[in-house]
PDB file of N, CA and C in Angstrom:
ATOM      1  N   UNK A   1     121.299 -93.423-115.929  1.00  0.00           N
ATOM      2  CA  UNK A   1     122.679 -93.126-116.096  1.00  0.00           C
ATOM      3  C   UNK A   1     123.322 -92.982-114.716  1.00  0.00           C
ATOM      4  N   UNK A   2     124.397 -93.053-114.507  1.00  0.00           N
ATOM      5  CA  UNK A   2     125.632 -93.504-113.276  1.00  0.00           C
ATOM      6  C   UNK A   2     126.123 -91.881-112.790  1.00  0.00           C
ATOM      7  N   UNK A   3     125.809 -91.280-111.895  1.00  0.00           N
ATOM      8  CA  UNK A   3     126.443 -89.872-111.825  1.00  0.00           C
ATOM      9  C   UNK A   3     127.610 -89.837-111.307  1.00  0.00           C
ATOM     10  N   UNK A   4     128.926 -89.215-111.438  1.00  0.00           N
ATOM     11  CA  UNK A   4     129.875 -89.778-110.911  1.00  0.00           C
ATOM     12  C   UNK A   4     130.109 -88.566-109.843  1.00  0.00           C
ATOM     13  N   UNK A   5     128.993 -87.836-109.809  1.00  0.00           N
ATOM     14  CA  UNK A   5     129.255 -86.948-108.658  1.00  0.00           C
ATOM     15  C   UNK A   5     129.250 -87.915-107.607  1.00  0.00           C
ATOM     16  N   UNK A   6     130.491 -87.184-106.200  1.00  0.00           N
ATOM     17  CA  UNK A   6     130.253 -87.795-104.991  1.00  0.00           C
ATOM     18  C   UNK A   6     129.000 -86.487-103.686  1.00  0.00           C
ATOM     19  N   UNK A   7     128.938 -87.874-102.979  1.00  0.00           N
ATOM     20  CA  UNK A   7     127.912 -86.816-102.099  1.00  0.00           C
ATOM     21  C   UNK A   7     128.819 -85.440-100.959  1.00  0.00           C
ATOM     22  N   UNK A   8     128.000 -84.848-100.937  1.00  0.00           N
ATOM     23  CA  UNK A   8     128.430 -83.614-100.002  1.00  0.00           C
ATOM     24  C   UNK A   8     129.569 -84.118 -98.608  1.00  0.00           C
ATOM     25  N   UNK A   9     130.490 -84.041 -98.280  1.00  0.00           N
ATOM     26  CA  UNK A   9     131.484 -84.461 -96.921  1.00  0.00           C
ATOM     27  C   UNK A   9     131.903 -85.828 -97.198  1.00  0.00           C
ATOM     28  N   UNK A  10     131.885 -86.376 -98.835  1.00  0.00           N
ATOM     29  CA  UNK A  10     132.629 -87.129 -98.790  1.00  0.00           C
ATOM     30  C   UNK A  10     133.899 -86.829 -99.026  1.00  0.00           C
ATOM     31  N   UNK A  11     135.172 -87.791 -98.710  1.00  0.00           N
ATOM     32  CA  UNK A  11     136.569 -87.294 -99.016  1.00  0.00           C
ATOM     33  C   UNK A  11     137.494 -89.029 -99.460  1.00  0.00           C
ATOM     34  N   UNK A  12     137.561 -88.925-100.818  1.00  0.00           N
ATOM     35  CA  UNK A  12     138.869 -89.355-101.235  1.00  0.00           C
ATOM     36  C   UNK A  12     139.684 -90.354-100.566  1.00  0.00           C
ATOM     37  N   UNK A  13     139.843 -91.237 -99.879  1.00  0.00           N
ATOM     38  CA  UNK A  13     141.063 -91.893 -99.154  1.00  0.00           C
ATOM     39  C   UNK A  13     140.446 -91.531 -97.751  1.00  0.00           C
ATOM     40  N   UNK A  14     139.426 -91.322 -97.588  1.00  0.00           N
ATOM     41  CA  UNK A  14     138.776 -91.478 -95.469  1.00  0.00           C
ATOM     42  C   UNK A  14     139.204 -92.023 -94.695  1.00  0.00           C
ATOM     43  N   UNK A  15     139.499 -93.305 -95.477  1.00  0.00           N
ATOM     44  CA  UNK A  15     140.151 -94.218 -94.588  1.00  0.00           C
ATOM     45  C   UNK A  15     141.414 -94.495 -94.607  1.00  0.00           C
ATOM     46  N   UNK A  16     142.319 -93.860 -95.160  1.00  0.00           N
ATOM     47  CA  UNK A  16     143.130 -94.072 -94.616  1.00  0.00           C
ATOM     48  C   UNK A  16     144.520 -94.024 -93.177  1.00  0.00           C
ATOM     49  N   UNK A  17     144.788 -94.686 -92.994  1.00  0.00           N
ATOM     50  CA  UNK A  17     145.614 -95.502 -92.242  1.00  0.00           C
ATOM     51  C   UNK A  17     144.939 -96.130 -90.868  1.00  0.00           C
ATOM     52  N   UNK A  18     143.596 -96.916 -91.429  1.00  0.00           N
ATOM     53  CA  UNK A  18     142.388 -97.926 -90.930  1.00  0.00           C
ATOM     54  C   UNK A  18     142.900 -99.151 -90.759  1.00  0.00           C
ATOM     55  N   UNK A  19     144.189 -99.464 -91.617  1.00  0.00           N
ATOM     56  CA  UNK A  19     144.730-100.702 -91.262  1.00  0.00           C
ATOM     57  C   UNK A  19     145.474-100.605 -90.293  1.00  0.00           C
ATOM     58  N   UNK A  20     146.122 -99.702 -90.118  1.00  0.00           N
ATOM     59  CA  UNK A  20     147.474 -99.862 -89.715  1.00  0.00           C
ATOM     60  C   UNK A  20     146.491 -99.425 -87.692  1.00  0.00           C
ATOM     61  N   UNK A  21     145.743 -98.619 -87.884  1.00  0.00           N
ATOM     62  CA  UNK A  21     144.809 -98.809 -86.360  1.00  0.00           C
ATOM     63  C   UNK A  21     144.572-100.006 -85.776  1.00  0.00           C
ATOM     64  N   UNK A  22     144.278-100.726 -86.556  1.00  0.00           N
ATOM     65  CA  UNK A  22     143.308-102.239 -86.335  1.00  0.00           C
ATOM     66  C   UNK A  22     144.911-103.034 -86.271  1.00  0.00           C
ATOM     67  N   UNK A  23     145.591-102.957 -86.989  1.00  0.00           N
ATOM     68  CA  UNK A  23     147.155-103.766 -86.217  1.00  0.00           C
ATOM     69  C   UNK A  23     147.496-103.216 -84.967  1.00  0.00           C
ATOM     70  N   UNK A  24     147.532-101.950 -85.179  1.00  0.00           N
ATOM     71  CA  UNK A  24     147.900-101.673 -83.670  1.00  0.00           C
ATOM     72  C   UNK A  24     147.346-102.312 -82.189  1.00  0.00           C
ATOM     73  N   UNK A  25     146.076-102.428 -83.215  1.00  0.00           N
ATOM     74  CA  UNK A  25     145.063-103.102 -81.658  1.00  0.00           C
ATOM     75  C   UNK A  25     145.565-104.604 -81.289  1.00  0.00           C
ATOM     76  N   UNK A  26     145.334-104.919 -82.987  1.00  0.00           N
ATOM     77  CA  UNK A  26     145.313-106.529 -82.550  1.00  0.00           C
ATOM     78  C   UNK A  26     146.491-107.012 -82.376  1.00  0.00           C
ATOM     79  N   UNK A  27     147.478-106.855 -82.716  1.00  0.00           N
ATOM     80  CA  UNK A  27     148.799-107.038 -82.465  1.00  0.00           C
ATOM     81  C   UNK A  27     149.168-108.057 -80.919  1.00  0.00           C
ATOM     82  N   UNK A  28     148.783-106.764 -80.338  1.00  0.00           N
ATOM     83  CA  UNK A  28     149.448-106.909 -78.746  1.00  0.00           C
ATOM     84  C   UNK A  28     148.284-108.159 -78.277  1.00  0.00           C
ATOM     85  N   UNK A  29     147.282-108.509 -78.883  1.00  0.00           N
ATOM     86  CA  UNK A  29     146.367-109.672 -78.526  1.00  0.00           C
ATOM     87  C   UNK A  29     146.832-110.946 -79.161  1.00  0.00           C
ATOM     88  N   UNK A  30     147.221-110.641 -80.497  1.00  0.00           N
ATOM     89  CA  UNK A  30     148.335-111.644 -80.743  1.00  0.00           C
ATOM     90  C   UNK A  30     149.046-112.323 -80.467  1.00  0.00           C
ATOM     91  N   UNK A  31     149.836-111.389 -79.939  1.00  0.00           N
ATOM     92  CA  UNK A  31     151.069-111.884 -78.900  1.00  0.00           C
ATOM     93  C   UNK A  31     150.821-111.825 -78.035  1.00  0.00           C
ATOM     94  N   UNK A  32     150.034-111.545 -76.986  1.00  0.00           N
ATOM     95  CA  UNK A  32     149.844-112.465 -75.456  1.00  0.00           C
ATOM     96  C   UNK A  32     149.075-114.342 -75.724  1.00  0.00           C
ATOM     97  N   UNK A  33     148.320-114.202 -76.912  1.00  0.00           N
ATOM     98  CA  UNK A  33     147.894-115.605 -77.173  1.00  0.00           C
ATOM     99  C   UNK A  33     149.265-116.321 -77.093  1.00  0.00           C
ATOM    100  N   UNK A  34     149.732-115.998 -78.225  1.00  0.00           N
ATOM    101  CA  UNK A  34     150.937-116.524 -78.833  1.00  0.00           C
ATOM    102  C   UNK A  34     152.307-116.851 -77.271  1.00  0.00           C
ATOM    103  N   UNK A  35     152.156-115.930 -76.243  1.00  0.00           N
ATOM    104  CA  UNK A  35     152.749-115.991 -75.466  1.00  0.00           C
ATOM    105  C   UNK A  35     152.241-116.815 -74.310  1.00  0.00           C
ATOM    106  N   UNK A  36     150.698-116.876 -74.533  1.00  0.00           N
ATOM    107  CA  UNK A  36     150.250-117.980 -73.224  1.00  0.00           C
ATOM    108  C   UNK A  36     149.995-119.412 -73.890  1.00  0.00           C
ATOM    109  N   UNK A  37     150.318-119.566 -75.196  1.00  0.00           N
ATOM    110  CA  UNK A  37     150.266-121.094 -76.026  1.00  0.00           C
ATOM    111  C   UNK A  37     151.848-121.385 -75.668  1.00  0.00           C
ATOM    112  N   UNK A  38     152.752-120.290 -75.963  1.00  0.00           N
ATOM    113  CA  UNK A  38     154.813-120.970 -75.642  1.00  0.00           C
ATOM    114  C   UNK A  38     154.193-121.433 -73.834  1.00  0.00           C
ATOM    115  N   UNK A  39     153.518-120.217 -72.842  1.00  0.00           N
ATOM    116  CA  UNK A  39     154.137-120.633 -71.920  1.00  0.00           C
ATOM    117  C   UNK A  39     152.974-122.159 -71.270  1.00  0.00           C
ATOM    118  N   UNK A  40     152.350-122.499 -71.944  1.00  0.00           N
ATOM    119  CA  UNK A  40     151.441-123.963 -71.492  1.00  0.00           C
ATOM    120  C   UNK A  40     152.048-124.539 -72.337  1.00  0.00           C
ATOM    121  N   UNK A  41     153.113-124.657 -73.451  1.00  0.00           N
ATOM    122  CA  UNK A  41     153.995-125.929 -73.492  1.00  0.00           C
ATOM    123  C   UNK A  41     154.895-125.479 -72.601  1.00  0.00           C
ATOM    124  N   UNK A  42     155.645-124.737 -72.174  1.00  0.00           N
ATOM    125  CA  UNK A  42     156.743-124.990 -70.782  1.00  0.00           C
ATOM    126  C   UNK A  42     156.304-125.638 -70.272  1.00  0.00           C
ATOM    127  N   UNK A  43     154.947-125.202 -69.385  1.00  0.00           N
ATOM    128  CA  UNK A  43     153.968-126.266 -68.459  1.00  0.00           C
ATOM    129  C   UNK A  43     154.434-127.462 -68.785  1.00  0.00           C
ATOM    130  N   UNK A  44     154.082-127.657 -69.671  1.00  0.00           N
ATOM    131  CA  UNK A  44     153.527-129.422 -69.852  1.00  0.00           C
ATOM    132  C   UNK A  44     155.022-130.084 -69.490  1.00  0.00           C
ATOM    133  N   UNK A  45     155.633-129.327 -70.672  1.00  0.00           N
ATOM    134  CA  UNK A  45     157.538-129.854 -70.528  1.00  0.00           C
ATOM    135  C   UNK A  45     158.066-130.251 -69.082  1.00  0.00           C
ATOM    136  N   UNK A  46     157.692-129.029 -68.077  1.00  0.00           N
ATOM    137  CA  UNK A  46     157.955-129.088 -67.210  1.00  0.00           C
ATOM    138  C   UNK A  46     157.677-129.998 -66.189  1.00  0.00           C
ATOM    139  N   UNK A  47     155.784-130.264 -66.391  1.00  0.00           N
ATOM    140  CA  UNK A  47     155.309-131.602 -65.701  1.00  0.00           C
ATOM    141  C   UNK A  47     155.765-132.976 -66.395  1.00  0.00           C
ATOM    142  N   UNK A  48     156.082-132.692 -67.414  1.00  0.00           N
ATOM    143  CA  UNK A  48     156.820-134.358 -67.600  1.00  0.00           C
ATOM    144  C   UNK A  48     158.184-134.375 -67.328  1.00  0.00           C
ATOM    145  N   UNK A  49     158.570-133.388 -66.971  1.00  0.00           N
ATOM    146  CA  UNK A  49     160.052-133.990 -66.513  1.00  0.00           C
ATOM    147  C   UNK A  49     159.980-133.688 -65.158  1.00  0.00           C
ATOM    148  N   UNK A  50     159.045-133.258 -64.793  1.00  0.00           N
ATOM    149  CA  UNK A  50     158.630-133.654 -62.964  1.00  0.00           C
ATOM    150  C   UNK A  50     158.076-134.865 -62.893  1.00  0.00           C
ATOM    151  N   UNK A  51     157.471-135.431 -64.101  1.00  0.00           N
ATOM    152  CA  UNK A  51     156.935-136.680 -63.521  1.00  0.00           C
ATOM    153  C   UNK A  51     157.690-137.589 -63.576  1.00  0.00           C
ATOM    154  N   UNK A  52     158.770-137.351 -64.356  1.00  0.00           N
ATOM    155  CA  UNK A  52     159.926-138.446 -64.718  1.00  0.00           C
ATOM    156  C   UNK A  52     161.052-138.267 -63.693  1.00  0.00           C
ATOM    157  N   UNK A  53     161.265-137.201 -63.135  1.00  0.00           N
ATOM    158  CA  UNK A  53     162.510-137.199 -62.129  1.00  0.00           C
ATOM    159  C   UNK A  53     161.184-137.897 -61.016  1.00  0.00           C
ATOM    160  N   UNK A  54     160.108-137.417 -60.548  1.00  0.00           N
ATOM    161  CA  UNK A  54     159.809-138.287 -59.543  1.00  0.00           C
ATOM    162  C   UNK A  54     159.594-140.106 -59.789  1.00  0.00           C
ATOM    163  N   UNK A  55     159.685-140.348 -60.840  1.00  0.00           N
ATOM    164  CA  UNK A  55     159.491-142.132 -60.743  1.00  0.00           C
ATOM    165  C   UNK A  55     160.948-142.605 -60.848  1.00  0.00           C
ATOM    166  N   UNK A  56     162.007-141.461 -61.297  1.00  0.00           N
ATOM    167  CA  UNK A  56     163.266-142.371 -61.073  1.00  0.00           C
ATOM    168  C   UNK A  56     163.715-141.913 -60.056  1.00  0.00           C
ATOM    169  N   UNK A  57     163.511-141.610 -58.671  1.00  0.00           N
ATOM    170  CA  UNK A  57     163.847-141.127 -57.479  1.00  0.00           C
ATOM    171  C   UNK A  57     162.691-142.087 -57.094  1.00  0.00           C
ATOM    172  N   UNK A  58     161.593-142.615 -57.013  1.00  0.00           N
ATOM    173  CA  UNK A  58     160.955-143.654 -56.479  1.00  0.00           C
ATOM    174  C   UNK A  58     161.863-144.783 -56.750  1.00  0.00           C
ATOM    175  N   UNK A  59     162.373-145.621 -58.038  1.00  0.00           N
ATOM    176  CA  UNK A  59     162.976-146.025 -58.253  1.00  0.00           C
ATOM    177  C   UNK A  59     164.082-146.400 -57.178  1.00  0.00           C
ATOM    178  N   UNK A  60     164.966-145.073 -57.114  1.00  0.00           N
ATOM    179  CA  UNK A  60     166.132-145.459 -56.377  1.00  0.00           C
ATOM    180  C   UNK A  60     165.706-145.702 -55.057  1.00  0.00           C
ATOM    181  N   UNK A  61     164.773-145.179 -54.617  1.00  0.00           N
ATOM    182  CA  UNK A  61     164.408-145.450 -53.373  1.00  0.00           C
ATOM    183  C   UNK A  61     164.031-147.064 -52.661  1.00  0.00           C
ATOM    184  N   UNK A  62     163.126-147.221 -54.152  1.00  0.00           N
ATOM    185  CA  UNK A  62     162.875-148.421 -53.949  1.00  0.00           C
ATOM    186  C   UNK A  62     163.993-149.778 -53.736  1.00  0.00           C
ATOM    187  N   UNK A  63     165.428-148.932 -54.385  1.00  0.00           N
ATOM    188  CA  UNK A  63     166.054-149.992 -54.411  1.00  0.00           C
ATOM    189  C   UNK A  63     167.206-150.327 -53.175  1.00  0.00           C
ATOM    190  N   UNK A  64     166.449-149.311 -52.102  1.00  0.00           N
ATOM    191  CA  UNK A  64     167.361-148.816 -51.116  1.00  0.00           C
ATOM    192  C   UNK A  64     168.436-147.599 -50.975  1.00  0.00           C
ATOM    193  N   UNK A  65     168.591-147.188 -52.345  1.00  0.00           N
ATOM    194  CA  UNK A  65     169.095-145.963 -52.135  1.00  0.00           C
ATOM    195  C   UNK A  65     169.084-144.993 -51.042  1.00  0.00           C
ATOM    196  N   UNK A  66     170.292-144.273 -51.054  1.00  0.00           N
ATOM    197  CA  UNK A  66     169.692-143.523 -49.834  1.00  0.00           C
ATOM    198  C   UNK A  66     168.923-141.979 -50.693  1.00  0.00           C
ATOM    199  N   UNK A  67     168.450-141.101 -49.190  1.00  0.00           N
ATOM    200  CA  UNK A  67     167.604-140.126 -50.013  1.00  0.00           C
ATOM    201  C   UNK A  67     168.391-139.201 -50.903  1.00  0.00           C
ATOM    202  N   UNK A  68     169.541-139.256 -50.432  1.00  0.00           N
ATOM    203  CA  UNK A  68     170.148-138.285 -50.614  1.00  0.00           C
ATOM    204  C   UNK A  68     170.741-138.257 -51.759  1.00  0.00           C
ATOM    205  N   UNK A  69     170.592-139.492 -52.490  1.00  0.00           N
ATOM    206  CA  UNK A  69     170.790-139.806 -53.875  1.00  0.00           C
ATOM    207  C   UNK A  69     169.777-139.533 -54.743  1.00  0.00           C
ATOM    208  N   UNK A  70     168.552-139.735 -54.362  1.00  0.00           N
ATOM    209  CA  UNK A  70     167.723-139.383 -54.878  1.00  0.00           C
ATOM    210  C   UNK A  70     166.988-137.890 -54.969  1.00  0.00           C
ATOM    211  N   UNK A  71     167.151-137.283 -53.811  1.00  0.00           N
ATOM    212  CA  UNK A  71     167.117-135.561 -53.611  1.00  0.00           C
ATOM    213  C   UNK A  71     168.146-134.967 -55.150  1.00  0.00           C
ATOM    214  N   UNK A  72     169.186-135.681 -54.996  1.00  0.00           N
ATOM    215  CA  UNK A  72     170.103-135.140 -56.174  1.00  0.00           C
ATOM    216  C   UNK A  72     170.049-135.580 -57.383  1.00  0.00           C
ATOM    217  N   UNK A  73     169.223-136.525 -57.800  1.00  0.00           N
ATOM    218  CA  UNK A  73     169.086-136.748 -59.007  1.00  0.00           C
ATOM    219  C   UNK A  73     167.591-135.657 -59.357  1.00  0.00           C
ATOM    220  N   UNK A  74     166.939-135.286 -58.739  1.00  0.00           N
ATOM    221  CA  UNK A  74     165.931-134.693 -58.513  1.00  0.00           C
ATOM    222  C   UNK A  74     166.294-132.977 -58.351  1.00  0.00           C
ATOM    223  N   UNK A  75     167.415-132.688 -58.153  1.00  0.00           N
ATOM    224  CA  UNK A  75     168.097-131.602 -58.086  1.00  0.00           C
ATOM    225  C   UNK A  75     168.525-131.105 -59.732  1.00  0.00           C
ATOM    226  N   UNK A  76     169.305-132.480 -59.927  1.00  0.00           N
ATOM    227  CA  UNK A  76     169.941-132.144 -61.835  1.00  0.00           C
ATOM    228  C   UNK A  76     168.861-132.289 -62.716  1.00  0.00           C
ATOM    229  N   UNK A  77     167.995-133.077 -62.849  1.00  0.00           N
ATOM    230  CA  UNK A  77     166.550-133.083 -63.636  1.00  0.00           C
ATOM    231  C   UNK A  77     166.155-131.695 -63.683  1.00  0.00           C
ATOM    232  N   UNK A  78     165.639-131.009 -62.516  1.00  0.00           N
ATOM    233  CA  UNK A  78     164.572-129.396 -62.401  1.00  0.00           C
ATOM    234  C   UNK A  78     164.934-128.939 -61.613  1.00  0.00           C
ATOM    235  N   UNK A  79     165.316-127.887 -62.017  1.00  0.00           N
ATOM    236  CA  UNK A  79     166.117-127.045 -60.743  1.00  0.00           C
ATOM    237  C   UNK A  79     165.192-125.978 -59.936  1.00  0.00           C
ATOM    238  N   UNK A  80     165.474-125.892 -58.847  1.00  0.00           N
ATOM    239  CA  UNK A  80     164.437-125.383 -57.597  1.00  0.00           C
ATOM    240  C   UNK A  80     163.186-126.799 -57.303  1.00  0.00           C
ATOM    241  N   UNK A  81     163.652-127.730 -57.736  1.00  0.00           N
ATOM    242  CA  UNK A  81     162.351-128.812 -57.454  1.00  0.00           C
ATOM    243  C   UNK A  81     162.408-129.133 -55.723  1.00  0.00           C
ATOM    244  N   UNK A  82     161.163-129.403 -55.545  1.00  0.00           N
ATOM    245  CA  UNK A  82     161.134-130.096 -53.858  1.00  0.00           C
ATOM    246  C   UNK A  82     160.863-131.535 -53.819  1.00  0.00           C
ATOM    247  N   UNK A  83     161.300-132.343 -52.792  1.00  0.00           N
ATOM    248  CA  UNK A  83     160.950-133.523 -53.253  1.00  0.00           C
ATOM    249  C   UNK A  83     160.626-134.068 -51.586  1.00  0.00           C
ATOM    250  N   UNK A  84     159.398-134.470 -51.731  1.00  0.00           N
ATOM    251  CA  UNK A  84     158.884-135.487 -50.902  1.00  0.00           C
ATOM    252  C   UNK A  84     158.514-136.821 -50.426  1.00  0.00           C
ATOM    253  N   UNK A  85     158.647-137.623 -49.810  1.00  0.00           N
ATOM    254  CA  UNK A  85     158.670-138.683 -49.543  1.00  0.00           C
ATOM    255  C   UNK A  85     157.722-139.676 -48.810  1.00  0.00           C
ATOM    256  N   UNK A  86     156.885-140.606 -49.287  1.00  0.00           N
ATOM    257  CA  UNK A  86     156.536-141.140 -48.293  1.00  0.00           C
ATOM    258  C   UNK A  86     156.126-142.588 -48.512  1.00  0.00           C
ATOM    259  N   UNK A  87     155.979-143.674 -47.634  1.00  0.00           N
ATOM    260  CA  UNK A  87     155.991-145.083 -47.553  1.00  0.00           C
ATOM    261  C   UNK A  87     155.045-145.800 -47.180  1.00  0.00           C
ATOM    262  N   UNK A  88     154.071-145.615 -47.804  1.00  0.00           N
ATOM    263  CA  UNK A  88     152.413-146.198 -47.642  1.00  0.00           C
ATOM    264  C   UNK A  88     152.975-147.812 -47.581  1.00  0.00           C
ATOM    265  N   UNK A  89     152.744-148.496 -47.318  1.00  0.00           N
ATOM    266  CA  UNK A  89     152.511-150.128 -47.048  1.00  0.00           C
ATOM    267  C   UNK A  89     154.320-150.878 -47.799  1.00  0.00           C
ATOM    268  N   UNK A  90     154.079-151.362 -48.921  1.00  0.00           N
ATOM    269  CA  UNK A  90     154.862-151.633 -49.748  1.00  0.00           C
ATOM    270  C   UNK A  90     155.660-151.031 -50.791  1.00  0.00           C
ATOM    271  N   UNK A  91     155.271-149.623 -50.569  1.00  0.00           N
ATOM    272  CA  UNK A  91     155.532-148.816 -51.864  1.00  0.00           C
ATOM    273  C   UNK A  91     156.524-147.617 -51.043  1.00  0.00           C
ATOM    274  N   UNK A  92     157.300-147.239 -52.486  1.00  0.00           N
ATOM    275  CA  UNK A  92     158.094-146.145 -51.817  1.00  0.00           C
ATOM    276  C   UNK A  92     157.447-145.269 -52.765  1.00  0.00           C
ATOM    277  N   UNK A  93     156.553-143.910 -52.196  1.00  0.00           N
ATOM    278  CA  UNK A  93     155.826-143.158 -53.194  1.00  0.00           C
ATOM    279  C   UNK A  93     156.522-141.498 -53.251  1.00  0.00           C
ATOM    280  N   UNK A  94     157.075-141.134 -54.266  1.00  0.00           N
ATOM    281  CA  UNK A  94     157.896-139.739 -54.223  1.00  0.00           C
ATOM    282  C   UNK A  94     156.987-138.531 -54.681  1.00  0.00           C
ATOM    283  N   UNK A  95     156.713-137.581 -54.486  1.00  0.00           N
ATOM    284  CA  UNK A  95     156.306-136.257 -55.088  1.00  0.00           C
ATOM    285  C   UNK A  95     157.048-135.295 -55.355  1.00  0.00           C
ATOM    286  N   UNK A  96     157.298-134.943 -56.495  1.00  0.00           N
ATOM    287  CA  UNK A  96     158.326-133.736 -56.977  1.00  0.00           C
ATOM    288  C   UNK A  96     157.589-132.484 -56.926  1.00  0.00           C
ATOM    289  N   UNK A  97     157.443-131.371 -56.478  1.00  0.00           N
ATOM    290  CA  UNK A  97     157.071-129.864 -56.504  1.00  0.00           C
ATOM    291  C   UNK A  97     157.878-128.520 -56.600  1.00  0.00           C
ATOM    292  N   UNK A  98     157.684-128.344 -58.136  1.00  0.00           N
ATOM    293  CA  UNK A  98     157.951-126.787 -58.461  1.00  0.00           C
ATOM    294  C   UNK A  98     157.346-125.676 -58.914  1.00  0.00           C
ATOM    295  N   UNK A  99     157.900-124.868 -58.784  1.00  0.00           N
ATOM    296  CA  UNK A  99     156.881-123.730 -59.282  1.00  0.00           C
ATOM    297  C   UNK A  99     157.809-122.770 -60.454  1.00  0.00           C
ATOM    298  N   UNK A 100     156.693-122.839 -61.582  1.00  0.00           N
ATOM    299  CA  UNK A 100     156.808-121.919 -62.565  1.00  0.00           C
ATOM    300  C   UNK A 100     156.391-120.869 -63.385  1.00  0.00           C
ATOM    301  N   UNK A 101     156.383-119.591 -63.371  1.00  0.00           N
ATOM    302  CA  UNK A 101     155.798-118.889 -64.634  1.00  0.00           C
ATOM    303  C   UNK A 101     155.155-119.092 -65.734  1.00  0.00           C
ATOM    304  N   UNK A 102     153.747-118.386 -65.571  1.00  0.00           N
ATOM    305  CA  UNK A 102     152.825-118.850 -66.521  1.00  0.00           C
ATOM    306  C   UNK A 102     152.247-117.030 -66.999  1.00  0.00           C
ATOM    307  N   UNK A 103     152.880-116.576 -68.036  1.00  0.00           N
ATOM    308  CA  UNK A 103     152.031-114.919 -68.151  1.00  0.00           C
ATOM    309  C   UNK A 103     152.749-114.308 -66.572  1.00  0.00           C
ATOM    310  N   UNK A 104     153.457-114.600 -66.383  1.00  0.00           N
ATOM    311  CA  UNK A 104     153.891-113.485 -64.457  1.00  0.00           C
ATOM    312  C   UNK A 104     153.292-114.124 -63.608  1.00  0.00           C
ATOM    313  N   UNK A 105     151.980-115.284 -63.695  1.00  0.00           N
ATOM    314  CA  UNK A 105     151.634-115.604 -62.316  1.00  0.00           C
ATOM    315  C   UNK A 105     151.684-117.042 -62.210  1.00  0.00           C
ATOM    316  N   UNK A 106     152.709-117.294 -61.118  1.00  0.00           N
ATOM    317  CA  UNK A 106     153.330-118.284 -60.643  1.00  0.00           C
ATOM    318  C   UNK A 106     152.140-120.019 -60.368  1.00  0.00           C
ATOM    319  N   UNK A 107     153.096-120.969 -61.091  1.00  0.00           N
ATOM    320  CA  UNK A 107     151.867-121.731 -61.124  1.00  0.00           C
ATOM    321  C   UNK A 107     152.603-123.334 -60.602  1.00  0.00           C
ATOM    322  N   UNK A 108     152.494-123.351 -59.616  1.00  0.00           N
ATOM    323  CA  UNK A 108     152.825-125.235 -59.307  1.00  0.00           C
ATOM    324  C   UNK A 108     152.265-125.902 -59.961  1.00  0.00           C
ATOM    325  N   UNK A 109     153.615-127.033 -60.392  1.00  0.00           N
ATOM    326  CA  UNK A 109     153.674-127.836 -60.907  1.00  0.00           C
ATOM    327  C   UNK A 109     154.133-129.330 -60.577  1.00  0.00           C
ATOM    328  N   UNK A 110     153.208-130.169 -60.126  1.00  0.00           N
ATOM    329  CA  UNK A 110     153.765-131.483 -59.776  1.00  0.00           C
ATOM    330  C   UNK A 110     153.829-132.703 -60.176  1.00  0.00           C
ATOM    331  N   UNK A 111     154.423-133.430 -59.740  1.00  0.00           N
ATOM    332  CA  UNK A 111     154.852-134.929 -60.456  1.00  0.00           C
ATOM    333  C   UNK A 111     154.828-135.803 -59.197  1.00  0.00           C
ATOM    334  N   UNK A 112     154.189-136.856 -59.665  1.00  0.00           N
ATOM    335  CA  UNK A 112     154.425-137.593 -58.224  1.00  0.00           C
ATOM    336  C   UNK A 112     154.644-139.357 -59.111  1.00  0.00           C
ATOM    337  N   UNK A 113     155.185-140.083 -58.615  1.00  0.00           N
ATOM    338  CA  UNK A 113     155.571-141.639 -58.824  1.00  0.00           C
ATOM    339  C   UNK A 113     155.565-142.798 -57.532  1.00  0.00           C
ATOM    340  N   UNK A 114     155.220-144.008 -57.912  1.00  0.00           N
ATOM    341  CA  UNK A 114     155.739-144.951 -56.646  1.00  0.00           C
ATOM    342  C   UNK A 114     156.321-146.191 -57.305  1.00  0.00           C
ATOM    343  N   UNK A 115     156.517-146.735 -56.478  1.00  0.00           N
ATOM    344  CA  UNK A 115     157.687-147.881 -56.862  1.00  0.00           C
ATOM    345  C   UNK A 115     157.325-148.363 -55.551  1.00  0.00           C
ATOM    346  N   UNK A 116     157.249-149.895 -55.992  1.00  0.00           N
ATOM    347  CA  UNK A 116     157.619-151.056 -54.798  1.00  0.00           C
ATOM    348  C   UNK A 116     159.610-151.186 -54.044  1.00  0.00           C
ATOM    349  N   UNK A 117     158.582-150.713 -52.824  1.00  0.00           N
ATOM    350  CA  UNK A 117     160.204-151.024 -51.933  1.00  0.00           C
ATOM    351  C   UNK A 117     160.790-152.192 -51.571  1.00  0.00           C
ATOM    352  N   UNK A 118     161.496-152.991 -52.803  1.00  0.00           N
ATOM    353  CA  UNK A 118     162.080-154.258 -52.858  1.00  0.00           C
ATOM    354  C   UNK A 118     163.573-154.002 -52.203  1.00  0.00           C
ATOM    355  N   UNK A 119     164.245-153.028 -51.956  1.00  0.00           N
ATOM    356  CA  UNK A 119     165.497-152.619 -51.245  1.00  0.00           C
ATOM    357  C   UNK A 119     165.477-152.573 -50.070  1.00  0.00           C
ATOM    358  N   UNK A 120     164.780-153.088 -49.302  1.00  0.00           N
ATOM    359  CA  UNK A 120     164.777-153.441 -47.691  1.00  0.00           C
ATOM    360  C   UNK A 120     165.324-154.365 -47.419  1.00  0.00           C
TER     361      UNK A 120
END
């Protein structure tokens, strides 16, 4: 037969508010995941439109543009971007460099493109 006595120091509802502990914990782990998955798509966003302002600033370069057209198209694309320049053989080759927030710690991000310098 089934005794429905309970044992000595047991109590009724022990556990309660066991859930609401275990949210508390996990919660805030939650949301830093959840907050370092948003901020590695910024990343990415960010390197493709660094990689795309640097091949259409190779572009203009290539086509003789001056830099200074191309510094500014490179300006309205990503703002705080740096842009570098340089002219290996036949090619006009650009590098775009910025830096962005990833969780508070700052993380460069670059893009680089070349283009044949047919504007000479």
């Amino acid at each position: 037969m089934i005794s429905s006595r309970r044992p000595a120091g047991f109590r009724v509802g022990g556990d309660r508010g066991s859930v609401t502990a275990e949210i508390a914990v996990g919660l805030p782990a939650v949301v830093l995941v959840l907050a370092a998955c948003l901020g590695g798509l910024a990343l990415a966003t960010t390197q493709l439109r660094a990689h795309d302002a640097a091949a259409d600033a190779a572009r203009l370069l290539g086509r003789g543009e001056p830099a200074a057209a191309a510094q500014q198209h490179v300006a309205r694309s990503i703002a705080g971007a740096a842009l570098t320049v340089s002219r290996p053989a036949e090619l006009v080759c650009v590098r775009v460099v910025v830096e962005q927030r990833l969780l508070l710690v700052p993380v460069r991000v670059v893009g680089s493109a070349c283009a044949l310098a047919g504007g000479r």
